[in-house]
PDB file of N, CA and C in Angstrom:
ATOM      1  N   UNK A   1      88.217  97.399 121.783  1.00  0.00           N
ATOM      2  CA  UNK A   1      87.951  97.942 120.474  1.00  0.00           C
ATOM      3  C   UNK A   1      87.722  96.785 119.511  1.00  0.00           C
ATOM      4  N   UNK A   2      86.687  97.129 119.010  1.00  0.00           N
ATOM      5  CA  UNK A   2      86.277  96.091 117.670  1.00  0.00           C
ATOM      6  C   UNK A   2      86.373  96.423 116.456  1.00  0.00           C
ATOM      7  N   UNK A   3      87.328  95.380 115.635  1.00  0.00           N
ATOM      8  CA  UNK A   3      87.519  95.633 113.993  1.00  0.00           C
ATOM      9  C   UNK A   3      86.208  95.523 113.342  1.00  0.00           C
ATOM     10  N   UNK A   4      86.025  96.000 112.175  1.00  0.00           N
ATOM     11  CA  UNK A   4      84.972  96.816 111.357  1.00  0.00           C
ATOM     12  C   UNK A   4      84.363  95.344 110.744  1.00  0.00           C
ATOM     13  N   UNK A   5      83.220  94.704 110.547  1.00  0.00           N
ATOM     14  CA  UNK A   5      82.855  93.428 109.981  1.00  0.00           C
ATOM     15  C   UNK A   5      82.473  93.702 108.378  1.00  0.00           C
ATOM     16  N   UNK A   6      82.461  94.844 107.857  1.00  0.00           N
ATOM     17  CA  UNK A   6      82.038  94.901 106.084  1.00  0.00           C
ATOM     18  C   UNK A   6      83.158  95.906 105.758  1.00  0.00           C
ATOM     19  N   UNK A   7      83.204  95.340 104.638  1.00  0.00           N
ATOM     20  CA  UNK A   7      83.698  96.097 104.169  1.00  0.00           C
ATOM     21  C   UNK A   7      83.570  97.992 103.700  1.00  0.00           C
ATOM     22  N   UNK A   8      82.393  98.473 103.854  1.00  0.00           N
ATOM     23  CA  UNK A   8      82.731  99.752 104.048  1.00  0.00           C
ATOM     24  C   UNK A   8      83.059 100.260 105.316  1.00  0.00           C
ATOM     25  N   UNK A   9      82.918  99.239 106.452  1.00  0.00           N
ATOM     26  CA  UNK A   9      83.353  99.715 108.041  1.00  0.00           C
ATOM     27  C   UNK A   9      85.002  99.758 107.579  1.00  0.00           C
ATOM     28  N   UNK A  10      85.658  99.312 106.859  1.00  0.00           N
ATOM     29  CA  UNK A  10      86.957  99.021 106.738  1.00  0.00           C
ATOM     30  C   UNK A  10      87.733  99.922 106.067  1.00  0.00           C
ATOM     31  N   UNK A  11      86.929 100.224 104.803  1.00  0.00           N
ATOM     32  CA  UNK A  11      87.321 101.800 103.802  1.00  0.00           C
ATOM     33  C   UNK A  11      86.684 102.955 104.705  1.00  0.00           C
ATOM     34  N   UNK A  12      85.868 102.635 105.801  1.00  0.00           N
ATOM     35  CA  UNK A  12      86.054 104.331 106.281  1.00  0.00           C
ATOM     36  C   UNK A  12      87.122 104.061 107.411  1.00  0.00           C
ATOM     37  N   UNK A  13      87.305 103.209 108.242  1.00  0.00           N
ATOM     38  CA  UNK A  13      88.631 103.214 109.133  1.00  0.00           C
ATOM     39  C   UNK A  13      89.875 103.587 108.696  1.00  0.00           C
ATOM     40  N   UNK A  14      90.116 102.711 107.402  1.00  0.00           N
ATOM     41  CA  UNK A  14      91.291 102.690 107.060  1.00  0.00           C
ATOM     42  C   UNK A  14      90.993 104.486 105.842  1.00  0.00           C
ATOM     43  N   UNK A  15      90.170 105.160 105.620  1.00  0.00           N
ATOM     44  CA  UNK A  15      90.101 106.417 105.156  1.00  0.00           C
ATOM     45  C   UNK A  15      90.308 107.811 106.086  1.00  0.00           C
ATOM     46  N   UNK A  16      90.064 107.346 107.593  1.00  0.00           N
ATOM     47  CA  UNK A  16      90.212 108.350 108.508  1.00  0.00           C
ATOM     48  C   UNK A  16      92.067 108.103 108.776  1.00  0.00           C
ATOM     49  N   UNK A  17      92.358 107.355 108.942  1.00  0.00           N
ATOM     50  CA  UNK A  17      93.017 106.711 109.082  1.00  0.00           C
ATOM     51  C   UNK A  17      94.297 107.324 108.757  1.00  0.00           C
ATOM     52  N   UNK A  18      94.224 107.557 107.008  1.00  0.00           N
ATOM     53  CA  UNK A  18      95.155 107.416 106.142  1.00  0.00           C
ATOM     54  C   UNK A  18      95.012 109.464 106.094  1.00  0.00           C
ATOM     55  N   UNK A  19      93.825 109.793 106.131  1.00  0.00           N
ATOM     56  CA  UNK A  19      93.655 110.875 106.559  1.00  0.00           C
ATOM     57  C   UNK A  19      94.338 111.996 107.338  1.00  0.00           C
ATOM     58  N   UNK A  20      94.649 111.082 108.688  1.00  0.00           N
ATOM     59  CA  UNK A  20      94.759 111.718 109.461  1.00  0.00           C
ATOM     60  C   UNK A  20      96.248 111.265 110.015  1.00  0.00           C
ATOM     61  N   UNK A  21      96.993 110.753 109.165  1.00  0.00           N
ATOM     62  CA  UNK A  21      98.506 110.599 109.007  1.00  0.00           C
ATOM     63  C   UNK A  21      98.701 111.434 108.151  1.00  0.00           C
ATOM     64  N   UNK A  22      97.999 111.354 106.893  1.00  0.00           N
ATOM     65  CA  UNK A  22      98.489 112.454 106.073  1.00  0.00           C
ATOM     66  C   UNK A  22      98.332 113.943 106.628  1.00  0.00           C
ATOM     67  N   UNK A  23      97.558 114.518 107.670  1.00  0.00           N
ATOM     68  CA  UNK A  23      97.424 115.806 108.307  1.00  0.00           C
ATOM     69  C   UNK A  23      99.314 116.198 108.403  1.00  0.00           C
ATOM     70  N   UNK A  24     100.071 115.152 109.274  1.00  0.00           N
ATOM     71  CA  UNK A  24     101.350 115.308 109.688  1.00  0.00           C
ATOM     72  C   UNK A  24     102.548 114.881 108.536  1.00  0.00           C
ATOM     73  N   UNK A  25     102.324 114.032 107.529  1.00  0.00           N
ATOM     74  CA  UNK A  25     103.445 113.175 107.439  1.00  0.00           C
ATOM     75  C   UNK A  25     102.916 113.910 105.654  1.00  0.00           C
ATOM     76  N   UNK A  26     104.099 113.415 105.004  1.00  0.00           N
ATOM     77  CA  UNK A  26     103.220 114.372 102.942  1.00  0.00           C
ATOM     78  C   UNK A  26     102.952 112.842 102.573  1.00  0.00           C
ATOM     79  N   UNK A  27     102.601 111.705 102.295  1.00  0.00           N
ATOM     80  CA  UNK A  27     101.833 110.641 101.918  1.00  0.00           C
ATOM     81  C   UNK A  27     101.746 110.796 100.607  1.00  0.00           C
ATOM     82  N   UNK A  28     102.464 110.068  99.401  1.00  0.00           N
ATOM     83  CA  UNK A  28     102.377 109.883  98.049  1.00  0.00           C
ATOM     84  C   UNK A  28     100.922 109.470  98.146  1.00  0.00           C
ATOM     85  N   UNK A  29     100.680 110.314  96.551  1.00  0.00           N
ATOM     86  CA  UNK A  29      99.196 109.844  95.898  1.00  0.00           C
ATOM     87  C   UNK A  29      98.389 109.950  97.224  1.00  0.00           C
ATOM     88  N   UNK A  30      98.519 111.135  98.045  1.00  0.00           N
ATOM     89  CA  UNK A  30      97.318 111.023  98.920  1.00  0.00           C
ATOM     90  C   UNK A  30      95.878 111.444  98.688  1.00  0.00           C
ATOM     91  N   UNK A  31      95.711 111.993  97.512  1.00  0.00           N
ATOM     92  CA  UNK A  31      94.610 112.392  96.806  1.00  0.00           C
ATOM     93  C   UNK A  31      93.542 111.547  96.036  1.00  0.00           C
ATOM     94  N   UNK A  32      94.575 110.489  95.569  1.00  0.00           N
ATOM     95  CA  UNK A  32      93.741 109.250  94.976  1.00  0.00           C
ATOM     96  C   UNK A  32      93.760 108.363  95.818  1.00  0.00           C
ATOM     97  N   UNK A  33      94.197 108.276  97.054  1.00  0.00           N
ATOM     98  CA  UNK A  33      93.776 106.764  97.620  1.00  0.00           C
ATOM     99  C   UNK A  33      92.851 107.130  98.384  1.00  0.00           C
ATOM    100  N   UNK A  34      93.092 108.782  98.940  1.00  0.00           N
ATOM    101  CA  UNK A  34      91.835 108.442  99.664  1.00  0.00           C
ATOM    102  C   UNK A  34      90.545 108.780  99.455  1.00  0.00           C
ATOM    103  N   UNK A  35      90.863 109.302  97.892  1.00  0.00           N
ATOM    104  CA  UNK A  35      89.260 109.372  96.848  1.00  0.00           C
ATOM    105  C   UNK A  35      88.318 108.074  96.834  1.00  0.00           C
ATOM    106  N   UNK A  36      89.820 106.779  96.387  1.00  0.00           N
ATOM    107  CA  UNK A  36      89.617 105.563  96.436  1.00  0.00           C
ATOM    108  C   UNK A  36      88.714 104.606  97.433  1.00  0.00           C
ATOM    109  N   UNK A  37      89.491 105.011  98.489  1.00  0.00           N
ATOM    110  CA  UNK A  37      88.730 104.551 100.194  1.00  0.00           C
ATOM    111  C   UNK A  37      87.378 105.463 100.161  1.00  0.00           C
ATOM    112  N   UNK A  38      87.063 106.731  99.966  1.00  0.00           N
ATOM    113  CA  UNK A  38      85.419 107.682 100.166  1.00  0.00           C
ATOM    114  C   UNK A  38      84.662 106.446  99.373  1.00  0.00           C
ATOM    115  N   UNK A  39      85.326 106.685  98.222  1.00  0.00           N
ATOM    116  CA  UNK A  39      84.541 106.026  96.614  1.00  0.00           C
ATOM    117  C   UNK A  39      84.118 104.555  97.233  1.00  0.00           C
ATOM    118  N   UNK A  40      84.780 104.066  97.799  1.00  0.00           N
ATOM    119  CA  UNK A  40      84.540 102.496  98.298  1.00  0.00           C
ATOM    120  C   UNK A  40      83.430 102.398  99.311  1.00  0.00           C
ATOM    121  N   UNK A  41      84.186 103.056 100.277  1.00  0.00           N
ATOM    122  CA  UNK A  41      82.788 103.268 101.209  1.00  0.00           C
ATOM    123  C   UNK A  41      81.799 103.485 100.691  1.00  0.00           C
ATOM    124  N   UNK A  42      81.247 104.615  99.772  1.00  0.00           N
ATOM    125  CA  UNK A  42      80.007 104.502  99.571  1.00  0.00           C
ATOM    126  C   UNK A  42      79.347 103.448  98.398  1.00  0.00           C
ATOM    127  N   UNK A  43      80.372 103.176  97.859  1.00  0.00           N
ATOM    128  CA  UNK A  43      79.526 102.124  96.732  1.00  0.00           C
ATOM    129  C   UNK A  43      79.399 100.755  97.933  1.00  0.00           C
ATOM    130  N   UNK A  44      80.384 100.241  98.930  1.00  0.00           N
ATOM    131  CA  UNK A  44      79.844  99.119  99.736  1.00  0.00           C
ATOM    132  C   UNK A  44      78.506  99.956 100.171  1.00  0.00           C
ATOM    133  N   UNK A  45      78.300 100.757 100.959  1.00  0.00           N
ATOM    134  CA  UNK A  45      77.326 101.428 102.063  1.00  0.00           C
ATOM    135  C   UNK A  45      75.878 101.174 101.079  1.00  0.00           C
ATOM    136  N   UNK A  46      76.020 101.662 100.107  1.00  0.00           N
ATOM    137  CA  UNK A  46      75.034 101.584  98.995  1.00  0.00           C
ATOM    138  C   UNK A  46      74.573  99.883  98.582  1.00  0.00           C
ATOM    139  N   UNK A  47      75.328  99.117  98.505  1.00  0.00           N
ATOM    140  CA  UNK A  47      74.788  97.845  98.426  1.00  0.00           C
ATOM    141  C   UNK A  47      75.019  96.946  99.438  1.00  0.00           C
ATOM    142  N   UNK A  48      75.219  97.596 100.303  1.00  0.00           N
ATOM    143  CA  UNK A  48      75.285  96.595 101.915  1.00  0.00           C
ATOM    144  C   UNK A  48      76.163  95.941 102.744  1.00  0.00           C
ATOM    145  N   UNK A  49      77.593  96.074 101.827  1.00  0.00           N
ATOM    146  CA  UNK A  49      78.610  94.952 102.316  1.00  0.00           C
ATOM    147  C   UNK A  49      79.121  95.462 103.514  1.00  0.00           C
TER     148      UNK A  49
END
């Protein structure tokens, strides 16, 4: 397995991620971080990083 080289490979890993702990576990502020991580991903995806 290979780690993600830009940074939006990294906000969507770490967005499924955080996701899909929160399915099982209640995760403070899980609403804004992982608005935070979508929001990231696409503004990197959008300018390339």
């Amino acid at each position: 397995m290979m780690f993600p080289k830009s940074i939006s490979g990294w906000c969507m890993w770490l967005y499924f991620l955080w996701v899909g702990i929160g399915a099982f576990v209640a995760l403070p502020l899980f609403g804004i971080i992982a608005g935070i991580l979508a929001l990231g991903y696409a503004i990197a995806s959008l300018f390339g990083q």
